[in-house]
Protein backbone atom coordinates (compact mmCIF):
# COMPACT_ATOMS: atom_id res chain seq x y z
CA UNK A 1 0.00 0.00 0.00
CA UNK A 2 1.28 3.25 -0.59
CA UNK A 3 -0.08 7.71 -0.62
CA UNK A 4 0.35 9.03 -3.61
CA UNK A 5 -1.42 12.55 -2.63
CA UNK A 6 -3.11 13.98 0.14
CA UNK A 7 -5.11 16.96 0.30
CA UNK A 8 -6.16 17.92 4.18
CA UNK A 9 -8.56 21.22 5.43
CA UNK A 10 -9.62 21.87 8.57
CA UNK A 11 -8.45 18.50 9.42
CA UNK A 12 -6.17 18.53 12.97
CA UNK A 13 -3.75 21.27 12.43
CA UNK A 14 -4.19 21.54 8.50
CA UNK A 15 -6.17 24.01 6.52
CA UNK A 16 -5.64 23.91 2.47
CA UNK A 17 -2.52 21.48 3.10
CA UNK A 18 -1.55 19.39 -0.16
CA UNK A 19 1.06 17.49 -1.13
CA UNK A 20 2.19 14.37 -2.99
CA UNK A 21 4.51 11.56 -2.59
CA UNK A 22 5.25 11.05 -6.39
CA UNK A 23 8.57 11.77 -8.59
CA UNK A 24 8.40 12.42 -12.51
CA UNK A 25 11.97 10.59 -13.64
CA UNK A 26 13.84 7.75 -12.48
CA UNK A 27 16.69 8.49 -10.08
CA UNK A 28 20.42 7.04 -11.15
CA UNK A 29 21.98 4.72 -8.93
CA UNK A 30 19.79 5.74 -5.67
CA UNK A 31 20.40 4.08 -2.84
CA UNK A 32 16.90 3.32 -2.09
CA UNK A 33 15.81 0.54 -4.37
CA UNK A 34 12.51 -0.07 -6.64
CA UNK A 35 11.50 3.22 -5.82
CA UNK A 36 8.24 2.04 -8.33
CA UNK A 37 5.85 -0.56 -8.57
CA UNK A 38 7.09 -3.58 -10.08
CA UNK A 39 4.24 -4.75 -12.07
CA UNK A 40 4.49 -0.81 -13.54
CA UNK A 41 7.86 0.51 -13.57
CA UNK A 42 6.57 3.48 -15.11
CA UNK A 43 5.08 4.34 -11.51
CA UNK A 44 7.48 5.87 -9.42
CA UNK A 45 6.70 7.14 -6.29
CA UNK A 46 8.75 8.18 -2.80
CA UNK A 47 9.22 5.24 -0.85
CA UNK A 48 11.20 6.74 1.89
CA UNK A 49 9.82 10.03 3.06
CA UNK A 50 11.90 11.01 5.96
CA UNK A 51 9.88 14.74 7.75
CA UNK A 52 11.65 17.28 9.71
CA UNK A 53 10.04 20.06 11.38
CA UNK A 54 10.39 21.51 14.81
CA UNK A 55 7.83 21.26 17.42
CA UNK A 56 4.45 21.63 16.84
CA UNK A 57 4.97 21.65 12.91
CA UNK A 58 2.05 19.08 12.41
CA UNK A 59 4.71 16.01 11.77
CA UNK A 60 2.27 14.08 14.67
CA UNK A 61 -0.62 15.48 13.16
CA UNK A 62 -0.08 14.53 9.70
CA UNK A 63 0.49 10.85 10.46
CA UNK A 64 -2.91 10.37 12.74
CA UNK A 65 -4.29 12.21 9.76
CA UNK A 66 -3.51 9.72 7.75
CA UNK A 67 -4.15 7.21 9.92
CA UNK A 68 -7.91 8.35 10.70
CA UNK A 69 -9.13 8.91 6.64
CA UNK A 70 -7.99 5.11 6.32
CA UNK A 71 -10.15 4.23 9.82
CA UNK A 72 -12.93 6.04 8.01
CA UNK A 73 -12.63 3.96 4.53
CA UNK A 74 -11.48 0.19 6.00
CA UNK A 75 -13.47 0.32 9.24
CA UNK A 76 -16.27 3.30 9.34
CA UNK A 77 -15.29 4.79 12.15
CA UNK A 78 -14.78 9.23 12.70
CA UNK A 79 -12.69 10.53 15.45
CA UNK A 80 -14.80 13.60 14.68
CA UNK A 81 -13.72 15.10 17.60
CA UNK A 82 -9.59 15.78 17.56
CA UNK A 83 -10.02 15.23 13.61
CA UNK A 84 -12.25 18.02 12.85
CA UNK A 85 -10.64 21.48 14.19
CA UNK A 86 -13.08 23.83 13.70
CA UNK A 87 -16.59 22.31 14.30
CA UNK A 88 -18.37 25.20 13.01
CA UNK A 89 -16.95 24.20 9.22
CA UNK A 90 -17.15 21.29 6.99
CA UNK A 91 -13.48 19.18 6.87
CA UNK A 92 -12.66 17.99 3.53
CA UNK A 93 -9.75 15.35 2.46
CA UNK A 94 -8.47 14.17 -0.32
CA UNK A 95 -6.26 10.48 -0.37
CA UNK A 96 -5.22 8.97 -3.43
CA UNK A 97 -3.80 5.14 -2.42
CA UNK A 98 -2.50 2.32 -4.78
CA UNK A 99 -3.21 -0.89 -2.23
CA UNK A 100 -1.59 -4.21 -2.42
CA UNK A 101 -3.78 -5.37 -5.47
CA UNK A 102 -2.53 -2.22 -7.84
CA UNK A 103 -5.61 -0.91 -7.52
CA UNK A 104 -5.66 3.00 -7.83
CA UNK A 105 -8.00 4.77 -5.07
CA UNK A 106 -8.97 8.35 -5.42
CA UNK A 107 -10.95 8.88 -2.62
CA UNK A 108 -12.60 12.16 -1.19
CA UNK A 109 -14.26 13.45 1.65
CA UNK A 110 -16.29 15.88 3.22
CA UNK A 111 -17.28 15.45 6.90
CA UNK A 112 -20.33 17.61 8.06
CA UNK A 113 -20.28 16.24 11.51
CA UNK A 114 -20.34 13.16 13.94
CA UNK A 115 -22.39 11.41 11.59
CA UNK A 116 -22.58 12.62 7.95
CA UNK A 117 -19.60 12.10 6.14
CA UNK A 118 -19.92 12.05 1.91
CA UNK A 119 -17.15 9.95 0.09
CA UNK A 120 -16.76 9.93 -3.78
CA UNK A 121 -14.51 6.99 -4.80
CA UNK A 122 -13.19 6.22 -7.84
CA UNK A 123 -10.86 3.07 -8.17
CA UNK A 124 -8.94 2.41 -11.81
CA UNK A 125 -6.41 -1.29 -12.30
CA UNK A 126 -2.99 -0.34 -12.81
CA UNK A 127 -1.35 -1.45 -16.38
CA UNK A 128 2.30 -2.69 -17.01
CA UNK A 129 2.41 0.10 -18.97
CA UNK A 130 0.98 2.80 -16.58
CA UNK A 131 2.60 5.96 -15.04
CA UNK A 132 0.92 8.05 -12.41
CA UNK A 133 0.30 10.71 -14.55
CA UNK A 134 -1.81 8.01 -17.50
CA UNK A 135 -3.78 6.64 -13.94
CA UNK A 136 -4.49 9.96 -13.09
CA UNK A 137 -5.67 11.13 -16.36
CA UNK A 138 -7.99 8.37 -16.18
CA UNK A 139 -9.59 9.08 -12.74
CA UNK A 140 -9.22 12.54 -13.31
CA UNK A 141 -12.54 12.16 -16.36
CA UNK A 142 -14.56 10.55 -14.13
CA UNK A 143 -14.21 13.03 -11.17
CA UNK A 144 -17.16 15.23 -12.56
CA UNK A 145 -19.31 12.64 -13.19
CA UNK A 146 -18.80 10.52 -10.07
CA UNK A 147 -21.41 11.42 -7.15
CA UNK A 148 -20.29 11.34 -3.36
CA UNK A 149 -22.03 8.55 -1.36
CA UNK A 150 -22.12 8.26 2.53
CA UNK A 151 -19.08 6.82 4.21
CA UNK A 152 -21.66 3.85 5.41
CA UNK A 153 -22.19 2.65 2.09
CA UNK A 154 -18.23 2.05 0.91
CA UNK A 155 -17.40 -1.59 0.68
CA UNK A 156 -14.56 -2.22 3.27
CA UNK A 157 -12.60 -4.52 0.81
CA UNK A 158 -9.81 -2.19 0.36
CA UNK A 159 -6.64 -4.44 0.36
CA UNK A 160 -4.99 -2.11 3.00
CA UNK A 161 -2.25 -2.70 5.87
CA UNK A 162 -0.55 -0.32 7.77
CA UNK A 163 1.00 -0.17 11.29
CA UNK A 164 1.34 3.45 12.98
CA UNK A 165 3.69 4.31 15.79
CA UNK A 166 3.11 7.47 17.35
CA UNK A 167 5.50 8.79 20.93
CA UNK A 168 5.14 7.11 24.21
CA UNK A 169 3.91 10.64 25.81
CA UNK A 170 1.10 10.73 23.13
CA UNK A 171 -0.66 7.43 24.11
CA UNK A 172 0.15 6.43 27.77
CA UNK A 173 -1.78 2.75 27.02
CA UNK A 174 0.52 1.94 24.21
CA UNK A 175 0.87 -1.79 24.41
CA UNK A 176 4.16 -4.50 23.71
CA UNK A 177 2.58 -6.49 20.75
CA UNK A 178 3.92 -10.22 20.74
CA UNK A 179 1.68 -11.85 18.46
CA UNK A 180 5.08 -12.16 15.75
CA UNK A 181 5.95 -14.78 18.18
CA UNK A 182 3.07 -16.79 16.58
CA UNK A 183 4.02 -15.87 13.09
CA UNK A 184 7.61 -16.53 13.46
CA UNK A 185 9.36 -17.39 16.40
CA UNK A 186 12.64 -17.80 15.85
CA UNK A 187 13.58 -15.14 13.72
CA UNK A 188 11.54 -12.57 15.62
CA UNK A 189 13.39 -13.55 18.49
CA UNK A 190 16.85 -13.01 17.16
CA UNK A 191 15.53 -9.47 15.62
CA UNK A 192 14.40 -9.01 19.51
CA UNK A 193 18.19 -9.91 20.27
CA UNK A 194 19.93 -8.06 18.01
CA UNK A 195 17.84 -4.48 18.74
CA UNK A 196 17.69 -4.77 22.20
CA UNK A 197 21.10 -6.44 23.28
CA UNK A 198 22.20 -2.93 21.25
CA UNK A 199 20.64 -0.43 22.96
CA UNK A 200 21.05 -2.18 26.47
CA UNK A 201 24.77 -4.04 26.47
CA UNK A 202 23.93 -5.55 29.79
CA UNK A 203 20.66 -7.55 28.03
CA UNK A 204 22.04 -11.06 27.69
CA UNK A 205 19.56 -13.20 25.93
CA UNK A 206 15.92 -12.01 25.33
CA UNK A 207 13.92 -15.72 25.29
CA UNK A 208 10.37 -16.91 24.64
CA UNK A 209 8.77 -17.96 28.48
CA UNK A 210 8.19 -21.70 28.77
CA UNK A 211 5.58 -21.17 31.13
CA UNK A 212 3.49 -18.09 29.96
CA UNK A 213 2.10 -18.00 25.99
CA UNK A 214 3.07 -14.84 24.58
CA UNK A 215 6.10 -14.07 26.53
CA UNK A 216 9.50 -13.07 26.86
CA UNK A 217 12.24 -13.52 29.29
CA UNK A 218 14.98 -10.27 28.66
CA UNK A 219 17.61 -12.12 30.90
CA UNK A 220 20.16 -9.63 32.36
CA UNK A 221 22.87 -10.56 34.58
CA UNK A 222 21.19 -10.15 37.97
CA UNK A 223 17.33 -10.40 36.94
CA UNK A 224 15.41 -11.70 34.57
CA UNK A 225 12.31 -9.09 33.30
CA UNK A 226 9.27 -11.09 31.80
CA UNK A 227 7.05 -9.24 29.20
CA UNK A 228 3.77 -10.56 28.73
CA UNK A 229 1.74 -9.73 25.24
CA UNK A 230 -0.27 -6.37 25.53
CA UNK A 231 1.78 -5.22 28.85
CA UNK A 232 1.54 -1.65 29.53
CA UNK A 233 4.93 -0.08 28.52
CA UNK A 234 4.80 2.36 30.75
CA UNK A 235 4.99 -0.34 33.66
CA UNK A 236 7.68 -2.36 33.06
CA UNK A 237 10.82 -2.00 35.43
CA UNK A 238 14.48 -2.11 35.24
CA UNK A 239 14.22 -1.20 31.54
CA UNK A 240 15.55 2.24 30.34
CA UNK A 241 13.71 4.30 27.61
CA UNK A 242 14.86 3.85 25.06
CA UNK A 243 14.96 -0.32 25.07
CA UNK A 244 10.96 0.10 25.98
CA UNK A 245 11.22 2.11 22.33
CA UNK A 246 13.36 -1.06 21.13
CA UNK A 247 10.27 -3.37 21.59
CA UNK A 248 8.22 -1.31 19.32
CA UNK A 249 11.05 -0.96 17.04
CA UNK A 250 11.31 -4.62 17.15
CA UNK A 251 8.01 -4.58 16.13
CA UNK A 252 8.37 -2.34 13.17
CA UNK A 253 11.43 -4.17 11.58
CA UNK A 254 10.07 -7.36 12.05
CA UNK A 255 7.01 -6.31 10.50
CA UNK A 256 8.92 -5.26 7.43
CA UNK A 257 11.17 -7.89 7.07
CA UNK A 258 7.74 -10.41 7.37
CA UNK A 259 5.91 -8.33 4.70
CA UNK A 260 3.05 -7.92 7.46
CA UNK A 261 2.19 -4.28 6.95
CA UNK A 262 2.89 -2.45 3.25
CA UNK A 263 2.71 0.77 4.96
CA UNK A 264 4.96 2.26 8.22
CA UNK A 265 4.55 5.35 10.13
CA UNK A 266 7.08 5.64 12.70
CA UNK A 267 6.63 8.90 14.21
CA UNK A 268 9.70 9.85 16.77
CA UNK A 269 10.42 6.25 18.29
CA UNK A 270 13.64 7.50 18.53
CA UNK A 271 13.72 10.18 21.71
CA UNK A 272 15.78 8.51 24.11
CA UNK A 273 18.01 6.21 21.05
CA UNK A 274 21.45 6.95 19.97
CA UNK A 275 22.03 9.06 16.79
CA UNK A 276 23.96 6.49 15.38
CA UNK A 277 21.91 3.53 16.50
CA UNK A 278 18.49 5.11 15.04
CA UNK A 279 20.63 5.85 11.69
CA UNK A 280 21.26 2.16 11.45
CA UNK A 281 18.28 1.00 12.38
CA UNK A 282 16.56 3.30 9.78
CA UNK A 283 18.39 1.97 6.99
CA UNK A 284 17.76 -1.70 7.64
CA UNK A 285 13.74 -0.36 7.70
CA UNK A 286 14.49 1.16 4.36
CA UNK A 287 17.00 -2.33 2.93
CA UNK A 288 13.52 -4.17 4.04
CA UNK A 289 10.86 -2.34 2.04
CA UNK A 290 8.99 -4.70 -0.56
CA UNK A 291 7.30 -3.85 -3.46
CA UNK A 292 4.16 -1.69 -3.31
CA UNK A 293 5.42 -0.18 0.51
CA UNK A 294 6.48 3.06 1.73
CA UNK A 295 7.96 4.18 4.79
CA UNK A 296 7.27 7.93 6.85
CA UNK A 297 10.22 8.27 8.97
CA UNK A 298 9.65 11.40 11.60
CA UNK A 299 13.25 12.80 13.51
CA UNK A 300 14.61 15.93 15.31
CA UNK A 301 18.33 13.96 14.31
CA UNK A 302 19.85 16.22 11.61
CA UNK A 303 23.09 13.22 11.45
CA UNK A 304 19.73 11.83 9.14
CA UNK A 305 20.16 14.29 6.31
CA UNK A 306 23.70 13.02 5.52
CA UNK A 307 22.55 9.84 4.62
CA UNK A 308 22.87 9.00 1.18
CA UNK A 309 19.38 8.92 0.09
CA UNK A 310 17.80 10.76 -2.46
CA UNK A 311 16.95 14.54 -2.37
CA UNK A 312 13.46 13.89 -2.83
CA UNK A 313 13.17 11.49 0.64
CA UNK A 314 13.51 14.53 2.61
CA UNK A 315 10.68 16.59 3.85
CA UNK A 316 10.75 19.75 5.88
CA UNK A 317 7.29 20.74 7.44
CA UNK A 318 6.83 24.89 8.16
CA UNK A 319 4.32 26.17 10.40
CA UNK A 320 3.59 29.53 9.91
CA UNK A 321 0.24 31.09 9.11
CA UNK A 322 -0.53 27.86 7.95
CA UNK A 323 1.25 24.49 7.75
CA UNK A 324 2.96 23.58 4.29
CA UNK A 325 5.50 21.07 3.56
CA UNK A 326 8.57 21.38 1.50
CA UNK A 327 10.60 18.57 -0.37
CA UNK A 328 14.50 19.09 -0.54
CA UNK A 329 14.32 18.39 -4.43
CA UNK A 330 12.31 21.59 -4.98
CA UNK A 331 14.93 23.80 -3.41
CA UNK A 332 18.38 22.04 -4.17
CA UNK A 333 18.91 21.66 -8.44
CA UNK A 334 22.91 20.50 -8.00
CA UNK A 335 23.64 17.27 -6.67
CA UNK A 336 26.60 18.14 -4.67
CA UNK A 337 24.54 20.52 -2.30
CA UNK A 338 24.60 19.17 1.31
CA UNK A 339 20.72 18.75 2.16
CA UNK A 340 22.09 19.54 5.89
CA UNK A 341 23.96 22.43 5.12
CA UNK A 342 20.80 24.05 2.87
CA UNK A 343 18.83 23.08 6.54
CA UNK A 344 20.99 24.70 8.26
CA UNK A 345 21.38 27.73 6.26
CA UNK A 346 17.22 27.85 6.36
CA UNK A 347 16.79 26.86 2.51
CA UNK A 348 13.90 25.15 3.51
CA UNK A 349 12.36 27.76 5.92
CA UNK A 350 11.66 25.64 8.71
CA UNK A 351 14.41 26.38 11.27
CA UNK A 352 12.85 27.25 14.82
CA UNK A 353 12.73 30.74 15.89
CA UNK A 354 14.51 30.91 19.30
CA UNK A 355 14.72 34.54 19.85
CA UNK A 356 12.06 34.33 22.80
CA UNK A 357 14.44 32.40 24.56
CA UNK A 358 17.46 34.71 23.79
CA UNK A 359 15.19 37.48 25.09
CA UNK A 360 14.83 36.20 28.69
């Protein structure tokens, strides 16, 4: 599954917001690979999108954006309430989604209120031969002619899968998910090893319980801490922060490397994680991508924009008057321009404003 375009007003912290994840010509030996669809190499699309912005630039916001339109199409269900900013307005969205049949969705929305929410849909099969630009054309004469419908009469087939990390501090009842050990045991396990022992050298083995389904053992040298499926994070002892982040981040490799979700939002897992450990672990996310995936990667770590990934992966959100996002390839033309260097000089207009603080 992956976005080709949103379009977001008076949704959270976004009025008139739109932006797209495609790219017109293929990239020369880019380090990310197959950035297109396989069964249409003519499709290329961003499947790395890495977004910087300082606090309170939406990069949160955008994801449960996201997140909530595909609630609304796959299950039926409004979080009217923190979606909808101004209640006093209609919201309106736009999503266009290829899911993991190469089907093409162009879906929009308006939301009135709690309960009356219009959709027009139009779906079109992707060709061998197609671009974006030739499925767009297609949708794009039927937009006119194609009538919105209420959310309650979509048919939930979509061939969607996603998985969504947002901060610790955002969701105090976020959950250690263990059901990979029922998927695949073994090599979960050693991805369980591998993170963890990492960020906490005095981890010795992390085990499966022989006595509690759904369970590991993290074995250290003078205790041994067991995790039980769907245990609170926020309660387990002994651990520091940032290995509770590692079993999430578990999570989110394993995922990849199992094929289980086509689409990843990992929104600041990486708070309390070494620089270089998070740049490490954020290229094995990207080595693990599959065909018709995509990754949103959120980070205050500028060591990120010297990776060598391609201009267009980078994102810098701005909020000023009103929220906009800007893509390093629209301000740097020469290849040898640093994309941390044009950051830091402010090419991309996004650098905070600490001069309240100087003022004190």
């Amino acid at each position: 599954m992956i976005i080709c375009k949103t379009y977001l007003d008076n949704i959270y912290c976004f009025d008139d917001f739109s932006y797209d994840f495609i790219y017109p010509k293929k990239i020369v030996n880019s380090s990310i690979e197959k950035e297109y669809l396989e069964k249409a190499p003519n499709f290329k699309y961003r499947k790395v999108n890495i977004l910087i912005g300082s606090n309170a630039s939406g990069k949160t916001s955008f994801g449960k954006s996201l997140l909530d339109v595909l609630i609304i199409l796959k299950k039926k269900q409004l979080n009217y309430q923190m979606m909808v900013n101004d209640k006093g307005k209609d919201a309106h969205f736009i999503i266009e989604i290829v899911d993991d049949n190469y089907i093409f969705y162009y879906v929009e929305g308006i939301i009135k209120n709690e309960k009356d929410i219009n959709i027009k849909l139009i779906k079109e099969e992707i060709k061998p031969t197609d671009s974006y630009k030739s499925v767009k054309g297609r949708i794009d004469e039927k937009i006119d002619k194609t009538n919105f419908i209420s959310y309650l009469e979509l048919d939930n087939d979509f061939a969607f899968s996603w998985h969504f990390e947002f901060p610790f501090t955002d969701n105090n009842l976020q959950t250690v998910d263990l059901s990979l050990l029922d998927f695949n045991e073994d090599d979960y396990l050693e991805i369980l090893n591998r993170i963890l022992k990492t960020l906490d050298p005095s981890i010795i083995s992390v085990t499966k319980s022989k006595e509690i389904d759904r369970c590991i053992i993290i074995n250290m040298k003078n205790r041994a801490i067991p995790i039980e499926h769907l245990r609170l994070i926020r309660d387990i002892q002994y651990l520091s922060s940032g290995t509770k982040y590692g079993l999430i981040l578990a999570d989110l490799v394993a995922g990849l490397k199992f094929n289980r979700f086509n689409l990843n939002y990992v929104d600041e897992q990486f708070s309390y994680i070494n620089s270089d450990i998070e740049i490490s672990l954020l290229s094995k996310m990207v080595d693990l991508l599959k065909d018709c995936s995509q990754l949103f990667f959120t980070t205050h770590n500028l060591d990120v924009l010297e990776m060598k990934f391609p201009k267009h992966t980078f994102n810098f959100l701005e909020n000023g008057k009103k929220i906009r996002m800007i893509n390093a390839s629209e301000r740097i033309i020469k290849n040898n321009v640093s994309v941390r260097n044009s950051y830091e000089n402010d090419r991309f207009e996004n650098l905070p404003d600490c001069g309240l603080i100087y003022e004190l």
